[in-house]
Protein backbone atom coordinates (compact mmCIF):
# COMPACT_ATOMS: atom_id res chain seq x y z
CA UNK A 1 31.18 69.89 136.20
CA UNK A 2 33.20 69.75 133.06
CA UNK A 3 35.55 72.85 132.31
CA UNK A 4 37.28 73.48 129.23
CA UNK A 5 39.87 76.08 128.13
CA UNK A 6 40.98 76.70 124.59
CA UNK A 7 45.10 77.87 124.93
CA UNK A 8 45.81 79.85 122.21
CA UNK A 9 49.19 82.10 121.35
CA UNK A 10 51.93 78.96 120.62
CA UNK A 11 53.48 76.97 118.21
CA UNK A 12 51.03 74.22 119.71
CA UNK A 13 51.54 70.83 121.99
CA UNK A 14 53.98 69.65 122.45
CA UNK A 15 56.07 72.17 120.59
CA UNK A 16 59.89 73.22 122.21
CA UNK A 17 60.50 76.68 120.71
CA UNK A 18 60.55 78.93 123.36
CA UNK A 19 59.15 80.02 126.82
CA UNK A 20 55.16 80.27 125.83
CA UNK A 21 55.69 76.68 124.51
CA UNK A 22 57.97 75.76 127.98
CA UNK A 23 54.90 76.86 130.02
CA UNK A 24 52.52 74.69 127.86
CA UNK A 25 54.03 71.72 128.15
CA UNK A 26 53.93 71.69 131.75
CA UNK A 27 50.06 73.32 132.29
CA UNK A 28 48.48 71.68 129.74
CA UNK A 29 48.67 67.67 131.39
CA UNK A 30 48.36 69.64 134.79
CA UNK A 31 44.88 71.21 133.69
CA UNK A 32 44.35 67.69 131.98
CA UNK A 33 44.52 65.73 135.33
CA UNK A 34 42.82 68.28 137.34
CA UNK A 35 39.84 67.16 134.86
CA UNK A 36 39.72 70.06 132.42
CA UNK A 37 39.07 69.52 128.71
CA UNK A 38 42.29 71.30 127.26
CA UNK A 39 42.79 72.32 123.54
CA UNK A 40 45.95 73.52 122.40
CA UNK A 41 46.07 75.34 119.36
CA UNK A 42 49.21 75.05 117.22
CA UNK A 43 50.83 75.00 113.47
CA UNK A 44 51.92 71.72 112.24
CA UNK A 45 55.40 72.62 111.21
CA UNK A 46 56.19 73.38 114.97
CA UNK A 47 55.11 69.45 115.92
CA UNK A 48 56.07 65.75 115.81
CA UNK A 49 53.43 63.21 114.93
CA UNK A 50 55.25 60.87 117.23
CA UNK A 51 56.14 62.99 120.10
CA UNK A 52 55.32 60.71 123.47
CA UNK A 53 54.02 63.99 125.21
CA UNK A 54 50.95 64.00 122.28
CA UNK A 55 49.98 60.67 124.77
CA UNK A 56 48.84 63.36 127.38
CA UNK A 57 45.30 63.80 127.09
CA UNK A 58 45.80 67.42 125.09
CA UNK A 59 43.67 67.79 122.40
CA UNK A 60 45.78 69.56 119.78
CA UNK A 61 44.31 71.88 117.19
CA UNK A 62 45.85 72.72 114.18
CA UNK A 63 44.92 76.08 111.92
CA UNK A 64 46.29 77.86 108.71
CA UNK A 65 48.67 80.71 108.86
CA UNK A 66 51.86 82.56 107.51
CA UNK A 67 55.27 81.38 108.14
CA UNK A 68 56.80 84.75 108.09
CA UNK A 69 58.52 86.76 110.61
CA UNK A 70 56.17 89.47 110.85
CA UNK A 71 53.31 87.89 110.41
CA UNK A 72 53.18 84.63 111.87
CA UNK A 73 51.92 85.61 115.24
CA UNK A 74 48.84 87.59 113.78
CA UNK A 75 48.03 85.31 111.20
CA UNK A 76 48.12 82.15 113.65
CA UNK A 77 46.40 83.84 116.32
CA UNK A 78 43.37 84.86 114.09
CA UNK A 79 42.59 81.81 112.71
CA UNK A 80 42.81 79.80 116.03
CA UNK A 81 40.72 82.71 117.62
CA UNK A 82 38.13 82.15 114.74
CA UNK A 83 38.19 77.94 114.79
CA UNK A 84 38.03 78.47 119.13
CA UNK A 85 34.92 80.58 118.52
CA UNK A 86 33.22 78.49 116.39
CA UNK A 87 34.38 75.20 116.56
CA UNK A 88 35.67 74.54 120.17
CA UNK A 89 33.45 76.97 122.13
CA UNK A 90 35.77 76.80 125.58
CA UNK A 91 34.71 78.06 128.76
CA UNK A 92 37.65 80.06 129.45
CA UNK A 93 40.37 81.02 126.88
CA UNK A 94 44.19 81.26 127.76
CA UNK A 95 45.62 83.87 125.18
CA UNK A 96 49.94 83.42 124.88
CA UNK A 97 51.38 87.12 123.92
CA UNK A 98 49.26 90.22 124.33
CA UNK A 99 50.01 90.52 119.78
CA UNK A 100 46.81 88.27 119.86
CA UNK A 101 44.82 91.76 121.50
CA UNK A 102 43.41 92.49 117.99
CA UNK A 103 41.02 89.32 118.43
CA UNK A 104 40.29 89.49 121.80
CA UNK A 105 36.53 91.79 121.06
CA UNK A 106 35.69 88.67 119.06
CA UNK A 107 36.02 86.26 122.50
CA UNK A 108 34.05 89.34 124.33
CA UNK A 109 31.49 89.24 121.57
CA UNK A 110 31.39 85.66 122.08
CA UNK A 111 31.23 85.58 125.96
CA UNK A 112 34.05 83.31 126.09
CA UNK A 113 36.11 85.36 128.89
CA UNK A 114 40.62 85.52 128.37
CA UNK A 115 43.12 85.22 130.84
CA UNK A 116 46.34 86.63 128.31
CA UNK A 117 49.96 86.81 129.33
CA UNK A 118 51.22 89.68 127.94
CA UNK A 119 54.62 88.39 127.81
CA UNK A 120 57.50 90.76 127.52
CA UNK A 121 57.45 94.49 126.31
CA UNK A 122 57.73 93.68 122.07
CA UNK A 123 57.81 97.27 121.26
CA UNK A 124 60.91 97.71 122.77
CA UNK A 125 62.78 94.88 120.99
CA UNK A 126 65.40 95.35 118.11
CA UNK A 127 64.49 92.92 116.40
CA UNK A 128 61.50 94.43 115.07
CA UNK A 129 61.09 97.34 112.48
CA UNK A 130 59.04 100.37 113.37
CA UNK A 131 55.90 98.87 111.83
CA UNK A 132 56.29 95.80 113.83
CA UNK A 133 56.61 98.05 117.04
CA UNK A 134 53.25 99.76 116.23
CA UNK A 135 51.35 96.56 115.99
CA UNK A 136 52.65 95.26 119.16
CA UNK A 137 52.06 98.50 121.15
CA UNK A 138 48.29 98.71 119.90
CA UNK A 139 47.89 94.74 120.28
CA UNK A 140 48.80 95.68 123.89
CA UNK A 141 46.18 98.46 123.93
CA UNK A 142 43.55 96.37 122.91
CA UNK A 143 44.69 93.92 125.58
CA UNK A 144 44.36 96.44 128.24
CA UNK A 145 41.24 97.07 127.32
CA UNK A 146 39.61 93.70 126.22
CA UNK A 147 41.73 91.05 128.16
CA UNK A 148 39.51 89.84 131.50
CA UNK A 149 42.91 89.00 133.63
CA UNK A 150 46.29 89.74 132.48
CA UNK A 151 49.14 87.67 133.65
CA UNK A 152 52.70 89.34 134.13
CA UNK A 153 55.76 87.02 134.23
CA UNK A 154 58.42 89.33 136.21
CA UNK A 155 56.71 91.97 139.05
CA UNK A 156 58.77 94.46 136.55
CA UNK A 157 55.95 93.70 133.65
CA UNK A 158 53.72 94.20 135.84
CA UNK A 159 54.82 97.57 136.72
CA UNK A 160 55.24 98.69 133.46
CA UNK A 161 51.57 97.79 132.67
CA UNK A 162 50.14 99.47 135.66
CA UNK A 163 52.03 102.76 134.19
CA UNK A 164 51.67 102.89 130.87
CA UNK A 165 47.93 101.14 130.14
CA UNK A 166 46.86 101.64 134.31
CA UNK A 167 45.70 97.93 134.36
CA UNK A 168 47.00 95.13 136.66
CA UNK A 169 47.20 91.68 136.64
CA UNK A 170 48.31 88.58 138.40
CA UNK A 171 52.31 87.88 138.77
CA UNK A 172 52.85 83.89 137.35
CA UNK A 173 56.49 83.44 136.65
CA UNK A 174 58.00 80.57 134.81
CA UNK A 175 58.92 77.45 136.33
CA UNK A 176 62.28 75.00 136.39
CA UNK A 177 62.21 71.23 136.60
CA UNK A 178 64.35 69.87 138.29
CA UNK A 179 66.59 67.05 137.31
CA UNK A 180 68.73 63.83 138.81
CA UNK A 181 72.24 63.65 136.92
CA UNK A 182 72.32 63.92 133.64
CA UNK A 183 75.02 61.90 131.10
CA UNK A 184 77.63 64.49 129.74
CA UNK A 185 77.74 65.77 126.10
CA UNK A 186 80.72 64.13 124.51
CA UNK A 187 83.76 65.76 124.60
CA UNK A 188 82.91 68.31 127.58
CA UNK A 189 83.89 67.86 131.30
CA UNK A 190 81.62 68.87 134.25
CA UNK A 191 82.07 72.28 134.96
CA UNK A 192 84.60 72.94 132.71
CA UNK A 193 82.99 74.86 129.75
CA UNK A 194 80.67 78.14 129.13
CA UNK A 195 77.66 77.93 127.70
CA UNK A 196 75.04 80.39 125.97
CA UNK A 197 71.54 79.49 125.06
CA UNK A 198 69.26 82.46 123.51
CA UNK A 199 67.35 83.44 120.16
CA UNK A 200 69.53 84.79 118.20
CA UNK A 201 68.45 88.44 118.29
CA UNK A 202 70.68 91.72 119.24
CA UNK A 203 68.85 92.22 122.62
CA UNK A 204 69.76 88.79 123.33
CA UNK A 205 73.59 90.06 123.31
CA UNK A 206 74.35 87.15 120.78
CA UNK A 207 76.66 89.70 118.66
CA UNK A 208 78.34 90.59 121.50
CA UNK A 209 79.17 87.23 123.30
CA UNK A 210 80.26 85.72 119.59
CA UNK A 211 82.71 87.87 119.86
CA UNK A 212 83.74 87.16 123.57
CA UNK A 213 83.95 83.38 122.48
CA UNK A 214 87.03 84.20 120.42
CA UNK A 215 88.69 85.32 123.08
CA UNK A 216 87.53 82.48 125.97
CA UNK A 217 87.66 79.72 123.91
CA UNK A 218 91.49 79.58 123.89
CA UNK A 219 91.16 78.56 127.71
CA UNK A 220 87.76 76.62 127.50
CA UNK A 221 85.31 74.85 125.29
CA UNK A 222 82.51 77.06 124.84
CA UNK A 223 78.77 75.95 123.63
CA UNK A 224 76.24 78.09 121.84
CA UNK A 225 72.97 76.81 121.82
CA UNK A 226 70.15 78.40 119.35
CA UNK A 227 69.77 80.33 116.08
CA UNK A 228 67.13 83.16 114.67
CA UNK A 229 64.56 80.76 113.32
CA UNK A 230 64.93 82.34 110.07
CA UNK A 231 68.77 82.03 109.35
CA UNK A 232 70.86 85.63 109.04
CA UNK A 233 73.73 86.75 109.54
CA UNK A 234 73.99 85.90 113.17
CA UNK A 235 73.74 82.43 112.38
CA UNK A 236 76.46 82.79 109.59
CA UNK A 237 78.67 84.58 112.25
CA UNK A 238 78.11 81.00 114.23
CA UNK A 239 78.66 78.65 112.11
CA UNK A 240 82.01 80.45 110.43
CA UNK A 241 83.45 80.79 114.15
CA UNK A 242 82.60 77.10 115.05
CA UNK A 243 84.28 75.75 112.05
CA UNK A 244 87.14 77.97 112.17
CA UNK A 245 87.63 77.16 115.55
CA UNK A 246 87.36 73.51 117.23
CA UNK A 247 87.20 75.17 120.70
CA UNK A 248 83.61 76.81 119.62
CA UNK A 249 80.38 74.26 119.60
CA UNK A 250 77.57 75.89 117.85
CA UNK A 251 74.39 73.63 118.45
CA UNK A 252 71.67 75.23 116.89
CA UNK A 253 68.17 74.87 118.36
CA UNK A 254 67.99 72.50 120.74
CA UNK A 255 64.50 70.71 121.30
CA UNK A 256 65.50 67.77 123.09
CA UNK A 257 65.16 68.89 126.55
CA UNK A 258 67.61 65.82 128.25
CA UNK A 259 69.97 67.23 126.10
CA UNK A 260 69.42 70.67 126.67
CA UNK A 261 69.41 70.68 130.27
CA UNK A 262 72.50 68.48 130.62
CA UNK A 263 74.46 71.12 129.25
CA UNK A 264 72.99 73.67 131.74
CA UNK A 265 73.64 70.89 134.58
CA UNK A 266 77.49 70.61 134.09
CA UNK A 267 78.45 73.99 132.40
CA UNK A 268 81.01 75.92 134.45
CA UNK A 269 79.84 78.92 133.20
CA UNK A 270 76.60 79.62 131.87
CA UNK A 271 75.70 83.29 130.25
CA UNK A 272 72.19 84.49 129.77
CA UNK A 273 72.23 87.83 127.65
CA UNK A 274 68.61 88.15 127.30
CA UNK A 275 68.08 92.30 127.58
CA UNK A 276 64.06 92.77 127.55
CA UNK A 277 60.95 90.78 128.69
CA UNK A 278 60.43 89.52 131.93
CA UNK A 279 60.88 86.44 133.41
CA UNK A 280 63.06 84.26 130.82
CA UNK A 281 62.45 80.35 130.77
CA UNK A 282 65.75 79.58 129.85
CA UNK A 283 66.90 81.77 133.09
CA UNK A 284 64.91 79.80 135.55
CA UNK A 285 65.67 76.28 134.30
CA UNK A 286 69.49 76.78 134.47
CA UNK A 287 68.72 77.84 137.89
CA UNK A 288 66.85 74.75 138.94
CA UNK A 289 69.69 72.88 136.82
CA UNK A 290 72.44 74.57 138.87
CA UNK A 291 74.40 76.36 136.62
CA UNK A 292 76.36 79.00 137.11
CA UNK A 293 75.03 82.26 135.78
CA UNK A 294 76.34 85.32 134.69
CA UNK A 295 73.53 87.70 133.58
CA UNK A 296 73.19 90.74 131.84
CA UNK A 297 72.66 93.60 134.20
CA UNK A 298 68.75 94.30 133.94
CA UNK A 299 65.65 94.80 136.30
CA UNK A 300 64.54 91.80 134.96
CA UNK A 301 67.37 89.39 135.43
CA UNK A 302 68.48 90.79 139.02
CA UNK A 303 64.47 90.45 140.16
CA UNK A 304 64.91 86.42 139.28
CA UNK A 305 68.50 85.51 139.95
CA UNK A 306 68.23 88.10 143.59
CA UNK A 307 72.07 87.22 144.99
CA UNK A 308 71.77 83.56 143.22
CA UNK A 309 74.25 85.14 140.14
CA UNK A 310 76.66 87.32 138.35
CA UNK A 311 75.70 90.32 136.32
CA UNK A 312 77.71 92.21 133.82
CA UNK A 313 77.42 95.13 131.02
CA UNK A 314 76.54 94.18 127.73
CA UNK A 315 79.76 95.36 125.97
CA UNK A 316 82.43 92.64 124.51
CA UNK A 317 85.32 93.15 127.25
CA UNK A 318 82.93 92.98 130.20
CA UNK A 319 81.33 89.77 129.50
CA UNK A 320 84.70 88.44 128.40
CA UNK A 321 86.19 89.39 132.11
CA UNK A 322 83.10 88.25 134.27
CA UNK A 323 82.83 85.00 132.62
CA UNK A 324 86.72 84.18 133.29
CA UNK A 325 85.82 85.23 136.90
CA UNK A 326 83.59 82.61 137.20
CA UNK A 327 85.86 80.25 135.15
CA UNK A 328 88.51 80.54 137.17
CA UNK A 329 87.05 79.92 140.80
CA UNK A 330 85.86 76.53 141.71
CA UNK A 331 84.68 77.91 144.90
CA UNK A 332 82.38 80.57 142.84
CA UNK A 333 81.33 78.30 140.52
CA UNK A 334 79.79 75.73 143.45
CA UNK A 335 78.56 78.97 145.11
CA UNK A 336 76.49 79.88 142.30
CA UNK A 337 75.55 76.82 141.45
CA UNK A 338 73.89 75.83 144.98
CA UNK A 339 72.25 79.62 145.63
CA UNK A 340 70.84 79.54 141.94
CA UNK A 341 69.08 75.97 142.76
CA UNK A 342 67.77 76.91 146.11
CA UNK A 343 66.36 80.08 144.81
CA UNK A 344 64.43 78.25 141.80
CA UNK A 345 63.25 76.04 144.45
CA UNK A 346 61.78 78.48 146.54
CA UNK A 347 59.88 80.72 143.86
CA UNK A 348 60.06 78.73 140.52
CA UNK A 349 58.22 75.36 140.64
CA UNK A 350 55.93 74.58 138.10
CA UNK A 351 53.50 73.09 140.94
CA UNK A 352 53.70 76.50 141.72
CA UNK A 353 52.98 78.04 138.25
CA UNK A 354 50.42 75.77 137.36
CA UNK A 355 48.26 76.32 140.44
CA UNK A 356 49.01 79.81 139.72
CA UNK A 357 47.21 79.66 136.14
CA UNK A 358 44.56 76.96 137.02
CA UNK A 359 43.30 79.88 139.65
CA UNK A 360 43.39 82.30 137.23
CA UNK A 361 41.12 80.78 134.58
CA UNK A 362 38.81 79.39 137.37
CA UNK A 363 38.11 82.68 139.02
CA UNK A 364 37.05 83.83 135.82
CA UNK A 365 34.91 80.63 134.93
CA UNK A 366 33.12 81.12 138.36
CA UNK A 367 32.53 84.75 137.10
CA UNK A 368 30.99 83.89 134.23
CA UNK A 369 28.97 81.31 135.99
């Protein structure tokens, strides 16, 4: 019998912006072989026509919207709810980022039942204004209320949603792939730079570890990989230290994923700042990659990395001094490296992950049914 599921909530397939679009890429040939009709929606600015991945058997569906900070998530989301509803008439919708909550009534009304990952907890994120926080918080009310099956990425999620909208859910994580040797960039050696890859947003600690570069470049080459999307003054703070220093490699976005994960595979040091959300993509796969991590001290980050890495305050002189740690021990450095691999391959396959989903969206197909 055929199945089909409308995914809706990311930048499309295949698209390489951030976690939802991670997750994607991997579940959406998955679902394909496992013979379900999959439709992807997406915005055309996020995709290549001539992306090998587009090969996969996805159907990919573009809609309208608003390329604007604030309103790019709601406008996008609307209009793919509306074409889904109309046009595609799925069995089962997968709903990205619990923001989309405002449309869900119209898949109830419709009798299309969601599976939605909430993601991470918006409200609480700097980078938004108060108005921003609002619409979040009450996109994640209607989600509580609407959604058929929530998905949680960290057990921490999870917890928050049983508290503060008594409604549980399913715990899927992210996954890692795992990778043979990969060429170095030019001009690094293995293991013997830092890295950072993150959004450039303040929860992300970006301010903070631009600052810390300063001081650890003088010993090491140090890589920053990503940007805000929109440009800012995070991005100018960047760019002026890379070109004022030759030590400092700012990168930009990176969406070529040999490339990206290379870096993760021979950085000595790699630091993931990330404050809020749950489970982080970027975390995972530099655990599957091997590379040694010093975290930010959060629920979140201690719950994946377990005894697999380093944590450390958010303020300037304590990142500075747990990095050089790291930097400084070989022995630490292979330590990390082999606990943080062997943890992603216990809990963090996407084999894993994608069975995880599949079973999600089937239990509530057979409840329709």
């Amino acid at each position: 019998m055929t199945r089909s599921v409308a995914i809706i909530g990311t930048r499309g397939f295949p698209s390489y912006y951030g976690g939802f679009e991670t997750a994607v890429r991997q579940l959406a040939p998955y679902l394909v072989e496992r013979d379900w009709d999959v439709t992807v929606y997406g915005r055309k600015k996020a995709l290549k026509d001539d992306d090998p991945l587009a090969t996969a058997g996805v159907k990919s569906q573009l809609t309208p919207g608003l390329e604007m900070k604030s309103l790019s998530t709601l406008s996008y989301g609307l209009t793919a709810t509306v074409h889904a509803i109309a046009k595609t008439k799925p069995d089962v919708a997968l709903v990205m980022n619990c923001a989309n909550g405002f449309y869900l009534p119209l898949f109830k009304k419709a009798g299309i039942p969601t599976v939605v990952n909430v993601d991470g907890i918006e409200w609480e994120r700097d980078k938004w204004g108060k108005r921003a926080r609002q619409v979040f918080y009450k996109g994640a009310q209607l989600t509580a209320k609407y959604a058929d099956a929530l998905v949680f990425d960290a057990h921490a999620i999870g917890d928050y949603w049983r508290r503060e909208f008594n409604r549980d859910g399913v715990y899927i994580p992210y996954g890692g792939r795992f990778r043979d040797e990969l060429p170095l960039e030019p001009a690094l050696t293995h293991r013997g730079y830092i890295l950072a890859v993150a959004r450039f947003v303040p929860e992300n600690t970006i301010p903070e570890f631009l600052v810390a570069a300063e001081t650890l470049s003088k010993d090491w080459p140090v890589v920053i990989v990503g940007s805000s999307g929109y440009g800012g003054p995070l991005d100018q703070q960047a760019a002026a230290l890379a070109t004022a220093n030759s030590n400092v490699h700012w990168l930009g976005h990176v969406a070529n994923d040999d490339r990206l994960h290379s870096l993760w595979q021979h950085a000595g040091a790699y630091f993931h700042g990330h404050s809020v959300g749950g489970t982080n993509p970027a975390l995972v796969q530099a655990m599957a990659l091997g590379a040694p991590t010093i975290a930010r001290d959060t629920v979140y980050n201690r719950e994946v990395l377990g005894d697999a890495g380093r944590f450390t305050a958010p303020d300037v002189a304590s990142i500075t001094a747990a990095i050089r740690l790291v930097m400084n021990s070989e022995k630490t450095r292979a330590s990390l490296s082999t606990s943080g691999r062997t943890r992603a391959e216990a809990a963090f396959t996407w084999q894993k992950i994608n069975n995880g989903y599949e079973t999600a969206l089937q239990q509530k197909l057979d409840e329709k049914r």
